[in-house]
N, C-alpha and C. Protein backbone atom coordinates (compact mmCIF):
# COMPACT_ATOMS: atom_id res chain seq x y z
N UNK A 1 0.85 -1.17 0.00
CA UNK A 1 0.00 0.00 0.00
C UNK A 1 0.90 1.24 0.00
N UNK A 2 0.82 2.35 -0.61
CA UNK A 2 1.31 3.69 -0.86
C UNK A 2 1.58 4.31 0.20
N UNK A 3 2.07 5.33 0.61
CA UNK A 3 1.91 5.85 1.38
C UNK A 3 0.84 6.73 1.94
N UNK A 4 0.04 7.03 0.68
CA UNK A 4 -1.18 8.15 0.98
C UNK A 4 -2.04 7.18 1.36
N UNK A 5 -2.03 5.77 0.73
CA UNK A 5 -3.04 4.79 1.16
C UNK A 5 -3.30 4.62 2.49
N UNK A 6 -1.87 4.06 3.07
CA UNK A 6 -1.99 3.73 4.39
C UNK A 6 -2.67 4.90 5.18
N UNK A 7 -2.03 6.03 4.86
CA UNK A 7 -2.69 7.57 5.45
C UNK A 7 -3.64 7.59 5.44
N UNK A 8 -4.28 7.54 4.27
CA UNK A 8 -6.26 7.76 4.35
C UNK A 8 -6.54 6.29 5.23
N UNK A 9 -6.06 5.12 5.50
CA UNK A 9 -6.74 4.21 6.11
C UNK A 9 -6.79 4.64 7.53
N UNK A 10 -5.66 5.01 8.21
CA UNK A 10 -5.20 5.48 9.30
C UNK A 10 -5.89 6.68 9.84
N UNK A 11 -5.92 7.48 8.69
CA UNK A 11 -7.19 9.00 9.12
C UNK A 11 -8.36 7.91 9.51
N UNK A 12 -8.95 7.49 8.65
CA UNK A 12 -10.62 6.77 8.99
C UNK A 12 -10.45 5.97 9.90
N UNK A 13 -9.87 5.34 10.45
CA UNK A 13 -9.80 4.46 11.12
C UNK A 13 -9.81 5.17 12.17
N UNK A 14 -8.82 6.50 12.34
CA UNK A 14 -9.02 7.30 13.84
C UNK A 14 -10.26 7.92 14.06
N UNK A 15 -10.91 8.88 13.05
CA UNK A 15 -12.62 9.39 12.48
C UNK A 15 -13.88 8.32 13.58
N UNK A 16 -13.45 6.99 12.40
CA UNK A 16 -14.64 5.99 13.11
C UNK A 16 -14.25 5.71 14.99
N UNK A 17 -13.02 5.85 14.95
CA UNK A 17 -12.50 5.43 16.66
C UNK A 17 -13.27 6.61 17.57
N UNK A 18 -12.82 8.23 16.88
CA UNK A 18 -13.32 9.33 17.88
C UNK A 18 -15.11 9.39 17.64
N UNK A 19 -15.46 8.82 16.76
CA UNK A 19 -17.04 8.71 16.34
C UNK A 19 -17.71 8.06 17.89
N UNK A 20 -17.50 7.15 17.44
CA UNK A 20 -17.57 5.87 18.52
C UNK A 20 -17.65 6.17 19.94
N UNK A 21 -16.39 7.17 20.32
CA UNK A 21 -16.33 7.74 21.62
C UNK A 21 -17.23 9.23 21.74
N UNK A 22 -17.16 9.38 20.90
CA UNK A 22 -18.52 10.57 20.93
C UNK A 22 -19.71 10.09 21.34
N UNK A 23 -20.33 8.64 20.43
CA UNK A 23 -21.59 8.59 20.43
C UNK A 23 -21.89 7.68 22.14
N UNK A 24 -20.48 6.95 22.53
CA UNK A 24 -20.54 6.17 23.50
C UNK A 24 -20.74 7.64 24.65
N UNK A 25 -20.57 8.77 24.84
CA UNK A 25 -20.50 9.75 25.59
C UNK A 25 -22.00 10.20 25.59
N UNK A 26 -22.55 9.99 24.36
CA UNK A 26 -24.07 10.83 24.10
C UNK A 26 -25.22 9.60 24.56
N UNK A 27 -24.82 8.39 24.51
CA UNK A 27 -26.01 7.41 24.32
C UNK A 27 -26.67 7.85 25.06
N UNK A 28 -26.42 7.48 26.40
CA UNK A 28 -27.22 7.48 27.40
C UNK A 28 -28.27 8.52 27.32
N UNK A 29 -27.60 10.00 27.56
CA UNK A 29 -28.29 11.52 27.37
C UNK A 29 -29.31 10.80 26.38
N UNK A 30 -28.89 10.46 25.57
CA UNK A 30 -29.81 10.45 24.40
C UNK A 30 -31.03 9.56 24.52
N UNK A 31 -30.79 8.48 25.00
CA UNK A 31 -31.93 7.92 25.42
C UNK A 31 -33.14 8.35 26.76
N UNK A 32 -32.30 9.03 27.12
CA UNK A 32 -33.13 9.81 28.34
C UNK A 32 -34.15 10.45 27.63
N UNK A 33 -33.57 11.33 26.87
CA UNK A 33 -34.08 12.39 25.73
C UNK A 33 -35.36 12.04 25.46
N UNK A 34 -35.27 10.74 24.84
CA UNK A 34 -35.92 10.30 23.09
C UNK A 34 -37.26 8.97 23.90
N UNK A 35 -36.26 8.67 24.58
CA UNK A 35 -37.10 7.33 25.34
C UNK A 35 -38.60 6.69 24.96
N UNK A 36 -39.62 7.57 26.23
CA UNK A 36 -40.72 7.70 26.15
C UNK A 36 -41.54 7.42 24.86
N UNK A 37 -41.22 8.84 24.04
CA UNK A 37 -42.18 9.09 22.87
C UNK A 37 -41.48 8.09 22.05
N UNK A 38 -40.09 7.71 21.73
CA UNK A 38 -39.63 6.87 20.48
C UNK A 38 -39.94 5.81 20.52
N UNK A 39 -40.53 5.21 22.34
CA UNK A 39 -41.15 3.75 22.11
C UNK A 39 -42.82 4.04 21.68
N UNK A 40 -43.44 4.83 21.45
CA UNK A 40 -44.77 4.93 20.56
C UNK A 40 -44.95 4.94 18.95
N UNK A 41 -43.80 5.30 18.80
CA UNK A 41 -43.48 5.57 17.39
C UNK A 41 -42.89 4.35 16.21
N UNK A 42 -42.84 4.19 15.25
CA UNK A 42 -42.31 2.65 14.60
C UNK A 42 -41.18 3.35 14.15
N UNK A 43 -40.47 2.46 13.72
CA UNK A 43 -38.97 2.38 13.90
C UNK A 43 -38.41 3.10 12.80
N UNK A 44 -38.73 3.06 12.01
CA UNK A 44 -38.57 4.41 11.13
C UNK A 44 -38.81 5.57 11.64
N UNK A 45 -39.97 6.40 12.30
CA UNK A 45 -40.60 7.24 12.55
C UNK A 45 -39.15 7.66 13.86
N UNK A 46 -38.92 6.42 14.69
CA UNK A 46 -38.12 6.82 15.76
C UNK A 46 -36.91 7.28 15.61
N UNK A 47 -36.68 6.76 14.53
CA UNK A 47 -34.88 6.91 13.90
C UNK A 47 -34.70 8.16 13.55
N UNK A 48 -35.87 8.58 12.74
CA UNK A 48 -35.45 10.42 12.74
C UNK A 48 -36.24 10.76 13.54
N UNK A 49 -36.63 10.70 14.53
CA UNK A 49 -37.09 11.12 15.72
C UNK A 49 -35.69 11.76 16.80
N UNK A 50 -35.18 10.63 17.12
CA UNK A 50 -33.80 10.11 17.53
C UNK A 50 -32.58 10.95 16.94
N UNK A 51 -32.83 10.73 15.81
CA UNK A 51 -31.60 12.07 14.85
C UNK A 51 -32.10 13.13 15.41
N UNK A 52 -32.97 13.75 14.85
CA UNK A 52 -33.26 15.43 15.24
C UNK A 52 -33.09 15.49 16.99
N UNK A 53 -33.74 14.83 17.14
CA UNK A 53 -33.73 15.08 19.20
C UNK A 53 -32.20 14.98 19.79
N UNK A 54 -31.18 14.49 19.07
CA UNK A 54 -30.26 14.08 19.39
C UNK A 54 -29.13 15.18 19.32
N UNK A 55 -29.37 15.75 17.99
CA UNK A 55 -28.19 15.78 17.22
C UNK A 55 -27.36 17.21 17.75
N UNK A 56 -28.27 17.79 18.68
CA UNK A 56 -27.14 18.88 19.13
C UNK A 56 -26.17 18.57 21.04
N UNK A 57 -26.69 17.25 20.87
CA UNK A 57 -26.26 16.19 22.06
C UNK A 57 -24.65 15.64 21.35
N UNK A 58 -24.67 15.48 19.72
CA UNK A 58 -23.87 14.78 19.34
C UNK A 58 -22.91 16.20 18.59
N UNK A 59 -23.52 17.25 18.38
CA UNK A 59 -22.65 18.46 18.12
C UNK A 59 -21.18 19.26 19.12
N UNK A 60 -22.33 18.79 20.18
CA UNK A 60 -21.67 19.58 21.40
C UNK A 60 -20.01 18.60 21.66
N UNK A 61 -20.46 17.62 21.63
CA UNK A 61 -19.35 16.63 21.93
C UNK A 61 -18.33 16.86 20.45
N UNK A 62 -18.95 16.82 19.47
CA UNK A 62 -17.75 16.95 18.27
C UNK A 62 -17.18 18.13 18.60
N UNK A 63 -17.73 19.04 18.55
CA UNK A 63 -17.26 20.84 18.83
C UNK A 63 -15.39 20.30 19.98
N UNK A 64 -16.39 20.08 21.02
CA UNK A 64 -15.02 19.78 22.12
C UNK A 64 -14.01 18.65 21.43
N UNK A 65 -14.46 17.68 20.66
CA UNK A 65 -13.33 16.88 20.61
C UNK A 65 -12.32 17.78 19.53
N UNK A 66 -12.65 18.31 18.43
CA UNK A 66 -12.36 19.13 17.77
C UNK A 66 -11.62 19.89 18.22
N UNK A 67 -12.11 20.81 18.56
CA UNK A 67 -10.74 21.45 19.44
C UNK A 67 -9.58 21.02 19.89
N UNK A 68 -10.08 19.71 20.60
CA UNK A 68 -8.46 18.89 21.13
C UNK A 68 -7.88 18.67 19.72
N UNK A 69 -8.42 18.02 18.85
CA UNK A 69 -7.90 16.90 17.46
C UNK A 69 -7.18 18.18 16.73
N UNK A 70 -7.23 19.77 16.48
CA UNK A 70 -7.41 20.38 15.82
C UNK A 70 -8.28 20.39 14.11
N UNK A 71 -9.68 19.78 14.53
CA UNK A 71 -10.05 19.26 12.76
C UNK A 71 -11.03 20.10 12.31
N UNK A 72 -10.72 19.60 10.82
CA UNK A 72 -11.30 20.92 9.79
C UNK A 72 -12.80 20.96 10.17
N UNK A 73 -13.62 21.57 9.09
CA UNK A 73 -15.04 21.73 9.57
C UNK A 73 -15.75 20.52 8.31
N UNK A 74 -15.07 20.05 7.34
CA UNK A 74 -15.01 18.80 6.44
C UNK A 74 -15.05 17.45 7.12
N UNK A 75 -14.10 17.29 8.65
CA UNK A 75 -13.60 16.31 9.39
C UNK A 75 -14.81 16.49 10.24
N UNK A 76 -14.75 17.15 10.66
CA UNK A 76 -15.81 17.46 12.25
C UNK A 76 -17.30 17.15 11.55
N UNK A 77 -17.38 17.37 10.44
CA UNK A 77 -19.35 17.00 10.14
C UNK A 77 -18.96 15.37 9.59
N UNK A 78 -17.96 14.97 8.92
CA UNK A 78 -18.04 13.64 8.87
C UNK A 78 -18.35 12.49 9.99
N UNK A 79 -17.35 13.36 11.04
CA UNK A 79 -17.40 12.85 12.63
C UNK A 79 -18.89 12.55 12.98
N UNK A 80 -19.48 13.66 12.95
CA UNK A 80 -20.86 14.10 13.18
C UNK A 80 -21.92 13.09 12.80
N UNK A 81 -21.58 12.69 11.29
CA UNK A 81 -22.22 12.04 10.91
C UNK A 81 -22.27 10.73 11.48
N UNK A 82 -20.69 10.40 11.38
CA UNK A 82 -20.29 8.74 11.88
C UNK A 82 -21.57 8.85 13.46
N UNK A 83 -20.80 9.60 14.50
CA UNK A 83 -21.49 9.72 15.72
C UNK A 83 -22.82 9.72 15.64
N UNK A 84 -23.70 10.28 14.61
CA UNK A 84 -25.32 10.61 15.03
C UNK A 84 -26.04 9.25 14.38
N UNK A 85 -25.56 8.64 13.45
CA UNK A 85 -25.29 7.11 13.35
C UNK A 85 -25.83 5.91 14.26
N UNK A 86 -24.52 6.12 14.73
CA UNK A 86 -24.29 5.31 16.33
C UNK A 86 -25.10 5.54 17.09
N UNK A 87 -25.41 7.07 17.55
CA UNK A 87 -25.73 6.97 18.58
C UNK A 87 -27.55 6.33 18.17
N UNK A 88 -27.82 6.76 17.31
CA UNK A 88 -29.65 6.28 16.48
C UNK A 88 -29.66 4.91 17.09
N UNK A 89 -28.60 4.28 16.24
CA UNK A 89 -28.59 2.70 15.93
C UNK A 89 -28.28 2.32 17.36
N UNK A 90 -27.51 3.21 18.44
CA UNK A 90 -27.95 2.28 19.91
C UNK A 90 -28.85 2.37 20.61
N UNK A 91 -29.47 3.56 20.43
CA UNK A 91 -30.82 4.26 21.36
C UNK A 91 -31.40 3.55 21.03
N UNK A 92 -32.11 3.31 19.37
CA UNK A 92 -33.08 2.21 18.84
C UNK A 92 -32.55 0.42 19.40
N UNK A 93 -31.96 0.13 19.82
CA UNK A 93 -31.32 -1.26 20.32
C UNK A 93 -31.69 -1.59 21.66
N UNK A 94 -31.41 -0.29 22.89
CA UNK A 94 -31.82 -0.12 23.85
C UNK A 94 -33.43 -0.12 23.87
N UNK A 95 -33.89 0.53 23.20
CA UNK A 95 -35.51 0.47 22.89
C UNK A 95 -35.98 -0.79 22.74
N UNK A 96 -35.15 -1.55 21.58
CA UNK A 96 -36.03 -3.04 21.28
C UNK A 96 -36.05 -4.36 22.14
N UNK A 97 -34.57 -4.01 23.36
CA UNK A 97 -34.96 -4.97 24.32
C UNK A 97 -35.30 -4.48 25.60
N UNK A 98 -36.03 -3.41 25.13
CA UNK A 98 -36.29 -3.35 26.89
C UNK A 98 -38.09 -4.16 27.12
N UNK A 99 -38.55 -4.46 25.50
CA UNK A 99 -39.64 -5.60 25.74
C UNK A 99 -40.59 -4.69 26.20
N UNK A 100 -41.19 -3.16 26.02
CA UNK A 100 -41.79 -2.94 25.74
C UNK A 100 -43.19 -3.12 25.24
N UNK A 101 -44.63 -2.88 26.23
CA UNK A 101 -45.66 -3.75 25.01
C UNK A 101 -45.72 -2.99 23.77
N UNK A 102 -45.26 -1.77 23.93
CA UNK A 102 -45.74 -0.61 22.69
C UNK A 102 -44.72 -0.65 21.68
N UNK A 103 -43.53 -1.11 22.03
CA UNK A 103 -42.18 -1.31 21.25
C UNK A 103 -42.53 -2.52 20.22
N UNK A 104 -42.89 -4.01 21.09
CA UNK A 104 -43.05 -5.13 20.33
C UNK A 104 -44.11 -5.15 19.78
N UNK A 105 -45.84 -4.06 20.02
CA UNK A 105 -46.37 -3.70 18.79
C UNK A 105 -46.16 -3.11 17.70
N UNK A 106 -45.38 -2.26 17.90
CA UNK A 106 -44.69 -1.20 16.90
C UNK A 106 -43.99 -1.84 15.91
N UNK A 107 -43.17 -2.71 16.36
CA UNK A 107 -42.19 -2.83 15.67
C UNK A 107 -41.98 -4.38 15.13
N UNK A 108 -42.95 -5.24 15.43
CA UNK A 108 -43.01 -6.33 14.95
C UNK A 108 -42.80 -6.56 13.53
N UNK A 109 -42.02 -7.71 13.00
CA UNK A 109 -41.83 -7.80 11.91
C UNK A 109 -43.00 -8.78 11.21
């Protein structure tokens, strides 16, 4: 592999690592947040439910890591993205086993 190769693997690889620790910092908040109303809602409906309710939970944390990392404003919304991601896809996880009657109507396949 090239040298720029290994580089871009090594950038993403750190991106998805500080993502990760972002969204692991927001879950919780976030489920506090979203909880309630996202178990009435079907799982689509909750997911951008979850995004919007979330996402200045998952800003605040990029802003600060940013600063430490020194990263562009290109890097920091990719981050953003990776993080608001995560944090959807765990809030909605936490939701589906907590066995819910309104969850396992909702969301039955």
């Amino acid at each position: 592999m090239s040298f720029w190769g290994n580089f871009r693997c090594r950038r993403e690889r750190f991106l998805e690592e500080l993502a990760e620790s972002i969204a692991a910092e927001c879950r919780s908040a976030a489920g506090e947040r979203v909880r309630v109303k996202a178990e009435a809602m079907s799982e689509a409906e909750a997911r951008g439910y979850i995004r919007a309710r979330t996402a200045d939970l998952v800003e605040s944390q990029t802003k600060v890591r940013s600063a430490q990392h020194l990263l562009t404003l290109p890097v920091r919304r990719r981050i953003m993205m990776l993080a608001t991601e995560q944090v959807v896809t765990g809030v909605l996880e936490d939701i589906a086993q907590s066995e819910s009657p309104l969850v396992l109507r909702h969301w039955a396949a």
